[in-house]
Protein backbone atom coordinates (compact mmCIF):
# COMPACT_ATOMS: atom_id res chain seq x y z
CA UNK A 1 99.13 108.58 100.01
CA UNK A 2 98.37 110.38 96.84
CA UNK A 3 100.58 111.43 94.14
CA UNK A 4 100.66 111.83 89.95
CA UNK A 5 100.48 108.48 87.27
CA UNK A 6 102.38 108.53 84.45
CA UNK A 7 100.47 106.74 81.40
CA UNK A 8 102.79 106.48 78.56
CA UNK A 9 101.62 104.16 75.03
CA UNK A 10 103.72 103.23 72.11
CA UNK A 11 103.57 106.34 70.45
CA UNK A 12 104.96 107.95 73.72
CA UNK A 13 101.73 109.67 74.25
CA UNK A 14 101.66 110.65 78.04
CA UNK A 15 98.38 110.54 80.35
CA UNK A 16 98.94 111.89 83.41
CA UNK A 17 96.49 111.71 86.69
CA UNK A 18 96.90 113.89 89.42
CA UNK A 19 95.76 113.16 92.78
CA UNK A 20 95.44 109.59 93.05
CA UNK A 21 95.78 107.33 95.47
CA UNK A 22 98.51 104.66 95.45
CA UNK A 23 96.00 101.60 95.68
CA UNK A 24 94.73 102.93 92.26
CA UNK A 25 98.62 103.11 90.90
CA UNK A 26 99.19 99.17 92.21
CA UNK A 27 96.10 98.51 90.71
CA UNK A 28 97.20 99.66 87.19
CA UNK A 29 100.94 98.20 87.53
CA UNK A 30 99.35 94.63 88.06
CA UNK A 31 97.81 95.10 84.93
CA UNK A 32 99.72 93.10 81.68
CA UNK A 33 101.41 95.87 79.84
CA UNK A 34 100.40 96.55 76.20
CA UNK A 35 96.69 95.64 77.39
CA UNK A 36 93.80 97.61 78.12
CA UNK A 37 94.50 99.14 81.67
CA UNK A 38 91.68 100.20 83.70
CA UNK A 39 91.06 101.57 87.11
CA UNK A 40 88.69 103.36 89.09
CA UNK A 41 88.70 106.88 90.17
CA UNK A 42 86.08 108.46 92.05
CA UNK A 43 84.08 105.03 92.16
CA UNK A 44 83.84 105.36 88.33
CA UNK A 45 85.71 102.98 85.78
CA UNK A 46 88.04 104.32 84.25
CA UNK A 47 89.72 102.68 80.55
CA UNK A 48 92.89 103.21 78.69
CA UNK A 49 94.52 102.52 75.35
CA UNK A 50 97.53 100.15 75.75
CA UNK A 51 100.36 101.37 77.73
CA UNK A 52 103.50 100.67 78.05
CA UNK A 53 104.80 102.12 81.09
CA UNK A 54 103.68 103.41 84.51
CA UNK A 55 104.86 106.05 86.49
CA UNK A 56 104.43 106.75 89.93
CA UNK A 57 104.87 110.46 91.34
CA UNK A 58 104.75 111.30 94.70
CA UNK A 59 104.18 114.70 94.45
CA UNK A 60 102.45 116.71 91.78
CA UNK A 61 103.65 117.88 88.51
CA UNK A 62 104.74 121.72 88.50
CA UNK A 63 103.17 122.54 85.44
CA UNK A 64 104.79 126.35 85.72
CA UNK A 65 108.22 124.71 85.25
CA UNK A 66 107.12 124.79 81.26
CA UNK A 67 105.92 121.70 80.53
């Protein structure tokens, strides 16, 4: 299943990744928050500031809604 990540740091900076698979989501959750989080995407590693929280979308986000 594939669906949008939510990345969101201290400063309530927001990352988002569309179109990734779930695996990679559970693989990011396990991760101790606050730490570096890393996954990979496309068979390439991929490295993140500290976040905070995770979410998972299943859909996409409608970015004509006016984000």
């Amino acid at each position: 299943m594939k669906g949008t990540a939510l990345l969101i740091n201290d400063n309530r900076i927001v990352t988002v990744l569309e179109n990734i698979g779930h695996e990679v989501y559970e693989e990011m959750k396990r991760q101790k928050p606050k730490e570096h989080i890393h996954c990979e995407i496309d068979k390439k590693k991929v490295e993140f500031g500290p976040i905070t929280k995770i979410v998972w979308l299943k859909d996409n986000v409608d970015w004509q809604y006016g984000y």
